[in-house]
Protein backbone atom coordinates (compact mmCIF):
# COMPACT_ATOMS: atom_id res chain seq x y z
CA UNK A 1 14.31 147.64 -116.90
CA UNK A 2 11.05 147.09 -114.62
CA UNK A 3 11.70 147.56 -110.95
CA UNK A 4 10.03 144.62 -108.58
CA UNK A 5 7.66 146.04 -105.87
CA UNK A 6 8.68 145.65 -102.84
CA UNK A 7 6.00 143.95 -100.25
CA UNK A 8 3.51 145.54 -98.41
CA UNK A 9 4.87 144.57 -94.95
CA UNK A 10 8.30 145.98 -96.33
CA UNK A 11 6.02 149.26 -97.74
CA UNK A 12 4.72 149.71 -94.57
CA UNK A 13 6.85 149.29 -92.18
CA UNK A 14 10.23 148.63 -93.73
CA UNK A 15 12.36 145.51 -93.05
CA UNK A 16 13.61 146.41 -89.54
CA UNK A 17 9.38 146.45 -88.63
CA UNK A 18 9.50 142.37 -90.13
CA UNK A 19 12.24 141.50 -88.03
CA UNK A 20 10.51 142.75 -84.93
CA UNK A 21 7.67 141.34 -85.94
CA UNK A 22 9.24 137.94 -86.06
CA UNK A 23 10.88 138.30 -83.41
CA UNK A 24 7.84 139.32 -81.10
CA UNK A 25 5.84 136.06 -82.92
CA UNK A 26 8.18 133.75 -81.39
CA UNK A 27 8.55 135.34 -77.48
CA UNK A 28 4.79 136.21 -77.39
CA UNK A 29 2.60 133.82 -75.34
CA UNK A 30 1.41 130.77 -76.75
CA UNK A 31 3.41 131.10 -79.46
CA UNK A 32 6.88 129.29 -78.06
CA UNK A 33 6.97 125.21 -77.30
CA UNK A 34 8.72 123.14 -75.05
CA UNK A 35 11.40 120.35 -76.32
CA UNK A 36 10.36 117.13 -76.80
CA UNK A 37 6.51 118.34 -76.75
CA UNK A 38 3.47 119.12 -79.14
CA UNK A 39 1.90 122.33 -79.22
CA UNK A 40 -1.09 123.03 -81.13
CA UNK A 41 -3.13 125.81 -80.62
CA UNK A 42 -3.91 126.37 -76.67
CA UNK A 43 -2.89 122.42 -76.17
CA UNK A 44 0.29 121.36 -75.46
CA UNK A 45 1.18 117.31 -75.26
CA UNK A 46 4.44 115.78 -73.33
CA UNK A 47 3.74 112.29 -73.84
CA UNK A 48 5.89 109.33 -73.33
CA UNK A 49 9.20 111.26 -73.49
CA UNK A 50 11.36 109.92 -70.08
CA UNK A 51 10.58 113.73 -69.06
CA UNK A 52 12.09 114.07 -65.28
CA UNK A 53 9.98 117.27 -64.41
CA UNK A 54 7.42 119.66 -65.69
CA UNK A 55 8.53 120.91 -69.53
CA UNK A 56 9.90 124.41 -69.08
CA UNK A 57 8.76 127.10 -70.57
CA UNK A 58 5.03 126.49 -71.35
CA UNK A 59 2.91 128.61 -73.38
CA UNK A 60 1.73 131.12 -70.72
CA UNK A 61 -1.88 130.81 -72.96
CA UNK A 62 -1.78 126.68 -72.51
CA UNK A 63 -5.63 125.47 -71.65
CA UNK A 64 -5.14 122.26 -71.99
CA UNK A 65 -1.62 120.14 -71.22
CA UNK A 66 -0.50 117.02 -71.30
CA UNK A 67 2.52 115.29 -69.19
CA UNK A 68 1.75 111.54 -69.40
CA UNK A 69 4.06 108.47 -69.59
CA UNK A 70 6.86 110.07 -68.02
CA UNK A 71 9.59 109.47 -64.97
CA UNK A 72 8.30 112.65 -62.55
CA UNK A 73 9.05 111.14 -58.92
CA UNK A 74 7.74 114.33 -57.68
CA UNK A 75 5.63 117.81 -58.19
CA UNK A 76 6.19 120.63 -56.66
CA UNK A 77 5.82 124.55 -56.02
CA UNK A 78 8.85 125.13 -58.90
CA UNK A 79 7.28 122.73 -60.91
CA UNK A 80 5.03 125.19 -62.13
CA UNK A 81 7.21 128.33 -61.90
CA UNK A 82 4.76 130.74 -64.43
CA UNK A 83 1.25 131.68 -64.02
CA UNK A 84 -0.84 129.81 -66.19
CA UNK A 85 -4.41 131.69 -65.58
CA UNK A 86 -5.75 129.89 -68.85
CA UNK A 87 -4.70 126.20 -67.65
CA UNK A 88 -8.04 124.51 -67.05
CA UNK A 89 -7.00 121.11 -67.60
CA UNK A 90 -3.96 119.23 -66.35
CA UNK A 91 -3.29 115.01 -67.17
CA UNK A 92 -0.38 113.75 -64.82
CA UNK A 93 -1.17 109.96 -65.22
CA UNK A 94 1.77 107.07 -65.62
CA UNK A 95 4.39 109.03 -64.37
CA UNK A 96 5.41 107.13 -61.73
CA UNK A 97 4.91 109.78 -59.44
CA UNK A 98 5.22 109.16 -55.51
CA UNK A 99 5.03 113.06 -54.14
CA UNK A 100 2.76 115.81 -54.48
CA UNK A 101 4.22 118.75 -52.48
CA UNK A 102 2.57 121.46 -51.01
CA UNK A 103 1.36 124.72 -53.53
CA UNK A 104 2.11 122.37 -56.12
CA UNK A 105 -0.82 123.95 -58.43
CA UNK A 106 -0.47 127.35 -56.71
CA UNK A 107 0.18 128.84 -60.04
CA UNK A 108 -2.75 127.31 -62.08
CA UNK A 109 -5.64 129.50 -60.43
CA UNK A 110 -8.24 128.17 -62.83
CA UNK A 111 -7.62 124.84 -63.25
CA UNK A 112 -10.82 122.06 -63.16
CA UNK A 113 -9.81 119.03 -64.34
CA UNK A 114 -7.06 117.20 -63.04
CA UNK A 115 -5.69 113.48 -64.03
CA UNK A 116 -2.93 112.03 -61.39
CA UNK A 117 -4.20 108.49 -62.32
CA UNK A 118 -2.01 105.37 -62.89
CA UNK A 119 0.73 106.81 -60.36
CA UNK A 120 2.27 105.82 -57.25
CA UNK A 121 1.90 108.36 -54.49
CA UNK A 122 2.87 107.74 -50.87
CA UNK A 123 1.88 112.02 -50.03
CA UNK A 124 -0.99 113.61 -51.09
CA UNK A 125 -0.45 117.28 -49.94
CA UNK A 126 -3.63 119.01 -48.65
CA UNK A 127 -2.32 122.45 -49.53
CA UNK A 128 -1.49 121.26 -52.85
CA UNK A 129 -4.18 123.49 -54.18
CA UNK A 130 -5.05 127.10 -53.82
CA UNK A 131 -7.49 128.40 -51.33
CA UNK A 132 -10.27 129.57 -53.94
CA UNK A 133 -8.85 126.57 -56.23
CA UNK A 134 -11.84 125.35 -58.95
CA UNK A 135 -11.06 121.79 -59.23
CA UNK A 136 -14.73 120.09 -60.44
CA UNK A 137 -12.86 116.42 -61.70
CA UNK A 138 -10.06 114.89 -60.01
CA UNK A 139 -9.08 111.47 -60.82
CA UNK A 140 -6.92 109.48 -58.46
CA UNK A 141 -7.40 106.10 -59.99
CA UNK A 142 -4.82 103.43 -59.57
CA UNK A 143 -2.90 106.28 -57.73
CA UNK A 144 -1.97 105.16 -54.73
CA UNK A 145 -0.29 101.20 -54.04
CA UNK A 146 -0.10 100.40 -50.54
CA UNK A 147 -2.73 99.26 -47.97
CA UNK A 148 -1.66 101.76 -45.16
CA UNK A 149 -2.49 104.58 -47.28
CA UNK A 150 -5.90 105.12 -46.21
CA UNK A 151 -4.71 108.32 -43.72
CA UNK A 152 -3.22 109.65 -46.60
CA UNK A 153 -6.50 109.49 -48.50
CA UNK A 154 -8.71 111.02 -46.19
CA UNK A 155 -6.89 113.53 -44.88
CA UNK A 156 -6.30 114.97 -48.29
CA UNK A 157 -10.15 114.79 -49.00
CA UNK A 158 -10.99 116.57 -45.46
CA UNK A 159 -8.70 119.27 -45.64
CA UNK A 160 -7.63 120.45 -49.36
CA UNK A 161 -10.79 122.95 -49.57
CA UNK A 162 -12.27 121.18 -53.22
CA UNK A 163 -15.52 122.96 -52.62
CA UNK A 164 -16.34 122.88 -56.41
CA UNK A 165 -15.76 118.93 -57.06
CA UNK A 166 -17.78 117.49 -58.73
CA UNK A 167 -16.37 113.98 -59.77
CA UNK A 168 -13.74 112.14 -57.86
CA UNK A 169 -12.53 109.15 -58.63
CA UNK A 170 -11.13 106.69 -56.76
CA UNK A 171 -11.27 103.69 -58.44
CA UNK A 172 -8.67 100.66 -58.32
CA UNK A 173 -6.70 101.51 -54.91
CA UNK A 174 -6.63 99.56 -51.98
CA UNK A 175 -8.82 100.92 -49.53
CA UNK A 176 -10.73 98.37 -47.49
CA UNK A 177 -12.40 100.88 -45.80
CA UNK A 178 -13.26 104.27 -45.38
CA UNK A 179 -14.37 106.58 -42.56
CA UNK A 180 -18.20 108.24 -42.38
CA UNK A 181 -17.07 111.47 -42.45
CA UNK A 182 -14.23 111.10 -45.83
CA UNK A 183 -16.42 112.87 -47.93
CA UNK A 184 -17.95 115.32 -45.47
CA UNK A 185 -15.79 118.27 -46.77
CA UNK A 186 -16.70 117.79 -50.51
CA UNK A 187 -19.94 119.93 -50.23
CA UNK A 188 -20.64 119.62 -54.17
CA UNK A 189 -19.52 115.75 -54.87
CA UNK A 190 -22.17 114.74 -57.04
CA UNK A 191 -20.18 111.49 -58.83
CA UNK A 192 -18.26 109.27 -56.63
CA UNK A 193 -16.31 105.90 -58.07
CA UNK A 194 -15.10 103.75 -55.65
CA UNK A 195 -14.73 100.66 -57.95
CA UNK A 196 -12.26 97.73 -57.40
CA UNK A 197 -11.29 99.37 -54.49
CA UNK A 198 -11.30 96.39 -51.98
CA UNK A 199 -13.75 97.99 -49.56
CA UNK A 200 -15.28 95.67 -46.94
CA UNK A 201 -18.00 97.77 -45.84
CA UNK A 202 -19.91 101.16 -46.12
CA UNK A 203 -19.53 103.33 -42.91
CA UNK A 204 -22.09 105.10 -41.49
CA UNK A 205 -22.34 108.47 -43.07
CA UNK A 206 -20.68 108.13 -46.21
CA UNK A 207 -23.75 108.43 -48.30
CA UNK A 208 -24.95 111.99 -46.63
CA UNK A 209 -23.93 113.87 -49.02
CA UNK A 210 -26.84 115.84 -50.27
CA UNK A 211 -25.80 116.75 -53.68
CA UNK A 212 -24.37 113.14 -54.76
CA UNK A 213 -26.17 111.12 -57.45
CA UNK A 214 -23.84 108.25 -58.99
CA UNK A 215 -21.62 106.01 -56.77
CA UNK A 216 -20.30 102.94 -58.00
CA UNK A 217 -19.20 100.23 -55.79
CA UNK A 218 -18.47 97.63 -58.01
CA UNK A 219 -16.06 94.80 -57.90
CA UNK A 220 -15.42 95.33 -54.01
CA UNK A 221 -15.52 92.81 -51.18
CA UNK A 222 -18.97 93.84 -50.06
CA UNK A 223 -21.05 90.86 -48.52
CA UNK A 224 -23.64 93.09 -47.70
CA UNK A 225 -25.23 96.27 -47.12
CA UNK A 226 -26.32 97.45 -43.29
CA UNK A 227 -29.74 98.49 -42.50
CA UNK A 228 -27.99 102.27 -41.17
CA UNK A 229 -26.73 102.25 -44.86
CA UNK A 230 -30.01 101.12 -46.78
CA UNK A 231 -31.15 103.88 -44.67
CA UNK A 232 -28.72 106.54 -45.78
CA UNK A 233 -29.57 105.51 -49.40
CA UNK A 234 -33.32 105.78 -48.66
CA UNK A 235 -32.87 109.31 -47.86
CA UNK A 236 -31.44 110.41 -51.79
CA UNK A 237 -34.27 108.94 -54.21
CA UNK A 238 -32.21 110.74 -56.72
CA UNK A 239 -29.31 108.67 -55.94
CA UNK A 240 -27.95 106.14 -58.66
CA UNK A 241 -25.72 102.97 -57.54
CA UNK A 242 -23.27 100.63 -59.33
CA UNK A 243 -23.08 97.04 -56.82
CA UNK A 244 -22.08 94.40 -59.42
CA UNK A 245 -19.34 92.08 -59.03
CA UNK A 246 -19.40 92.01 -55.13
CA UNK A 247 -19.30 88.75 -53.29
CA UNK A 248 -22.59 89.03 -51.59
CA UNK A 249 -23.40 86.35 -48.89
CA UNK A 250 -27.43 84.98 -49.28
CA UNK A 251 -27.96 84.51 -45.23
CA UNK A 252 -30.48 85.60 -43.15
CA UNK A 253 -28.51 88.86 -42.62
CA UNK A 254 -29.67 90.18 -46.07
CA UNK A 255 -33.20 90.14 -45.41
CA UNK A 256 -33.21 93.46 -44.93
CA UNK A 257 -31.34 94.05 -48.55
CA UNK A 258 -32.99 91.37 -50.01
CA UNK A 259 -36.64 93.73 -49.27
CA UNK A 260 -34.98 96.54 -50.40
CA UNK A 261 -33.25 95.59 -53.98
CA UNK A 262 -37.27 94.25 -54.56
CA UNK A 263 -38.61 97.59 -53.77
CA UNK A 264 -35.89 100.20 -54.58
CA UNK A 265 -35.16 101.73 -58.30
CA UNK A 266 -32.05 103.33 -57.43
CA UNK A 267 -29.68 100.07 -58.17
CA UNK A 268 -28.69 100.40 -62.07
CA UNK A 269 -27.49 97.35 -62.13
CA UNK A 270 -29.53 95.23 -60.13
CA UNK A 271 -30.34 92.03 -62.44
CA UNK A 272 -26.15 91.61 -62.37
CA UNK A 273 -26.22 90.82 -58.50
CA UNK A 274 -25.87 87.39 -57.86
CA UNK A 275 -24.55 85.19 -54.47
CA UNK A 276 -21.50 84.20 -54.07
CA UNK A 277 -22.03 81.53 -51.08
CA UNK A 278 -23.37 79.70 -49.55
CA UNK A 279 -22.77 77.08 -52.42
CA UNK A 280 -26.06 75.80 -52.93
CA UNK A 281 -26.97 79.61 -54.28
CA UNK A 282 -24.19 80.49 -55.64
CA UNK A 283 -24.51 82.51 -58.66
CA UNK A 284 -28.42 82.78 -58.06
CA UNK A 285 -29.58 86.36 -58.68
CA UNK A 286 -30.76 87.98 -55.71
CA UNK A 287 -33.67 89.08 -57.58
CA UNK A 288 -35.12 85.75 -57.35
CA UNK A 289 -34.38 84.86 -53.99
CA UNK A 290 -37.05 84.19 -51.42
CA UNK A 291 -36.44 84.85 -47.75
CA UNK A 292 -37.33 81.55 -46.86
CA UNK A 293 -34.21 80.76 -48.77
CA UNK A 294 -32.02 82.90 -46.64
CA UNK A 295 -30.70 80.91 -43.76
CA UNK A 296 -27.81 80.59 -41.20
CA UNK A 297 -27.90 76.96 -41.01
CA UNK A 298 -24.51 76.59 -42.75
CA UNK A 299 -22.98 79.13 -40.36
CA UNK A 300 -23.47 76.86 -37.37
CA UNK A 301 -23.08 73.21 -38.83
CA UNK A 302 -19.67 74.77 -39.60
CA UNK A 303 -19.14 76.42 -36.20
CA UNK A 304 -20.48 73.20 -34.27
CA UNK A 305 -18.03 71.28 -37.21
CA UNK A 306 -15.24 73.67 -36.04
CA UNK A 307 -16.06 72.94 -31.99
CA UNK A 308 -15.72 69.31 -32.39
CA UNK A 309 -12.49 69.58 -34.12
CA UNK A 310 -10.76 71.41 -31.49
CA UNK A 311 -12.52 69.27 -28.66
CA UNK A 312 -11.34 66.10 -30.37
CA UNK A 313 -7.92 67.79 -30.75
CA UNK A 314 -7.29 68.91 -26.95
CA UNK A 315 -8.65 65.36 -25.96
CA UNK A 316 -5.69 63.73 -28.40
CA UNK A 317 -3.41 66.74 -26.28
CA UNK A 318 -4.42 64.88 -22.95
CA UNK A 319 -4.55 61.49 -24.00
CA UNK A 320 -0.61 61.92 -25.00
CA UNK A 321 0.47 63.95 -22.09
CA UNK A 322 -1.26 60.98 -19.73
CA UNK A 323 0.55 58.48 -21.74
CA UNK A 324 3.60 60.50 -21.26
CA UNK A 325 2.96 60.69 -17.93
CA UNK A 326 2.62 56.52 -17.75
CA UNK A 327 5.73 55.82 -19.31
CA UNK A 328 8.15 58.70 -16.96
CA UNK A 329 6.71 56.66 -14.15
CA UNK A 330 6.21 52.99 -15.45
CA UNK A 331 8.82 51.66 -12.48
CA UNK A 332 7.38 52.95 -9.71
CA UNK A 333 3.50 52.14 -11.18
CA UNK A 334 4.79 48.46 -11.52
CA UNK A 335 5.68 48.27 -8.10
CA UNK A 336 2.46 49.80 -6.96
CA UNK A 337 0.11 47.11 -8.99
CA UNK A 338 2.90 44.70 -7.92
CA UNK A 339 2.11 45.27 -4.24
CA UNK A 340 -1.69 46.04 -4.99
CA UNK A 341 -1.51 42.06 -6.31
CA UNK A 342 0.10 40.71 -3.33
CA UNK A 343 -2.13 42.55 -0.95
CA UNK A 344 -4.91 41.04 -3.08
CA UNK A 345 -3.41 37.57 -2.84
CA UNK A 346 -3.33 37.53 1.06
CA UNK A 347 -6.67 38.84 1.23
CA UNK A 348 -7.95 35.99 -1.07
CA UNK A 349 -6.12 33.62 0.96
CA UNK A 350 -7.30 34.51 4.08
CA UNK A 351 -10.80 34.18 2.17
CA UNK A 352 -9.90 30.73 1.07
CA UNK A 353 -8.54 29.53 4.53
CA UNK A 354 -11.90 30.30 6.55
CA UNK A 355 -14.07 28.74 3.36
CA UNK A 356 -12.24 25.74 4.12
CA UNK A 357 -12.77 25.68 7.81
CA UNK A 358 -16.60 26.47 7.49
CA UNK A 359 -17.18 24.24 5.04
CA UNK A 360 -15.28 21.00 6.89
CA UNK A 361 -17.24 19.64 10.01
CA UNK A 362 -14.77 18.65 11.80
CA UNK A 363 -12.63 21.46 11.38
CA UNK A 364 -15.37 23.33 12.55
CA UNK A 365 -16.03 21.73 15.51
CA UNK A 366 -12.20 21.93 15.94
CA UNK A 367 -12.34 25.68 15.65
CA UNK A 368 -15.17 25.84 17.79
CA UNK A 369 -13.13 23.49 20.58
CA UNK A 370 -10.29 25.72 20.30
CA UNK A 371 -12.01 28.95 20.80
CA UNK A 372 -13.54 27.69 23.76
């Protein structure tokens, strides 16, 4: 009878050395997965699960991970509970998340790119990062619902120390406007999306940022763009802008724009701008616009339109109170023309009686008797 040969592992280190090594394959780093996640080599995906909080444990050798589609009402410090020094990219979107505490990424020293789009946040923490943190991308698009959440914005952007970002996008949020000095704290912003985001105008001092080179400021409520702003942009020649899809207003207050779009290279998308009133150039591209075409006509007609209105209004306001007026004291105004007309009629009288006497002989001569 031939004997079978026992394995090599088994040769070398017997079978108590496979069970340890089986044992240390499953514990070691990178090697164990969450529930209800995806691990493939250094990437681990959550996605879509109803997941409540961070997965627990992660790979402690996870680059790149995935928590999207999920319920996670809030992030914290104990969200991330293990150092994760090999985490360099983080997407958080559509997790209807509202709160992002402070030290919240404490533990993921290396991280550069992170996603917190499509959520719902009300706080933004500004010590949500690590001093020395190395976030280059951070998208907060569609991340933030209200109107009054401007504050929130920009004092996360002024104080949360992103010295190496890069890209930032805020894109889709309700903004209206934001302050000159947002940005001033993002020394390396080179792309900047503010697209759909409702803004109304450009402050002064947004745009001095030395190092950035795309902003788009499409689909906003710009009418618009100052001459301190053209100014700003004239300053960056290597600056690129987006301004489609804004409702610009073709009156003699964008003469100044009107030059500049003719003369400037830096608009991408300049053949897409178009007005949006007054109506007779509406949809005309402001390429082809001549300043003789840009007038503020319209502006009064309507204003002078919108005078006579409200004059012919507060006349109506007078012309009832007097009637009102009238009728409250209709006795006592009939008994004043009622006396007015008898005074009248005595006078008249009187009038009549001496025509009569001057215009009879005899009862002249008979006047003139009796005054004698």
């Amino acid at each position: 009878m031939r004997l079978l040969s026992p394995p090599c592992g088994d040769v070398l280190l017997g079978r108590p050395g496979v069970l340890l090594l089986s044992l240390l394959a499953f514990v070691l780093p990178g090697h164990g997965c969450p529930d209800k996640c995806l691990c493939s080599s250094q990437t681990v995906k959550c996605q879509n699960q109803e997941l409540a909080g961070i997965p627990e444990p992660l790979p402690l050798n996870t680059k790149i991970l995935f928590v999207t589609g999920n319920r996670i009402p809030r992030i914290g410090e104990a969200s991330f509970p293990s150092l994760l020094e090999q985490l360099t990219d983080l997407y958080l979107s559509g997790n209807e998340m509202e709160h992002v505490d402070a030290m919240a990424f404490e533990n993921l020293p290396n991280l550069q790119r992170l996603d917190l789009s499509n959520n719902r946040l009300l706080t933004l923490s500004e010590s949500a990062f690590p001093e020395d943190n190395k976030v280059q991308l951070l998208n907060l698009s569609r991340s933030f619902p209200g109107q009054f959440l401007t504050d929130t914005v920009q004092n996360f952007l002024q104080n949360s120390s992103l010295q190496q970002l890069t890209t930032l996008d805020l894109s889709n949020n309700y903004l209206v406007t934001l302050p000159g000095d947002a940005f001033a704290g993002l020394s390396s912003l080179a792309t900047l999306s503010l697209q759909n985001s409702s803004l109304v105008t450009v402050q002064n001092g947004t745009l001095k940022l030395p190092p950035l080179r795309d902003l788009d400021l499409r689909d906003n409520s710009l009418k618009d763009l100052p001459a301190s702003t053209l100014a700003d942009i004239g300053l960056q020649p290597d600056l690129r802008l987006w301004l489609a899809g804004n409702p610009w207003r073709c009156d003699c207050v964008l003469d100044n724009m009107l030059a500049w779009l003719k003369n400037s290279t830096q608009v991408m998308d300049v053949q897409n701008l178009t007005c949006s009133d007054p109506e007779p150039l509406r949809q005309q591209p402001l390429l082809q616009l001549e300043v003789s075409q840009l007038k503020c006509s319209s502006n009064m007609e309507g204003v002078l339109e919108t005078s006579y209105v409200f004059l012919g209004l507060v006349l109506a306001l007078i012309g009832v109170i007097f009637l009102l007026v009238l009728y409250l004291n209709r006795k006592g105004i009939k008994r004043w023309i009622y006396n007015i007309r008898d005074a009248c009629r005595d006078h008249m009288e009187g009038y009549h009686y001496r025509y009569e006497i001057n215009s009879d002989p005899r009862l002249a001569n008979l006047s003139i008797n009796s005054d004698v």
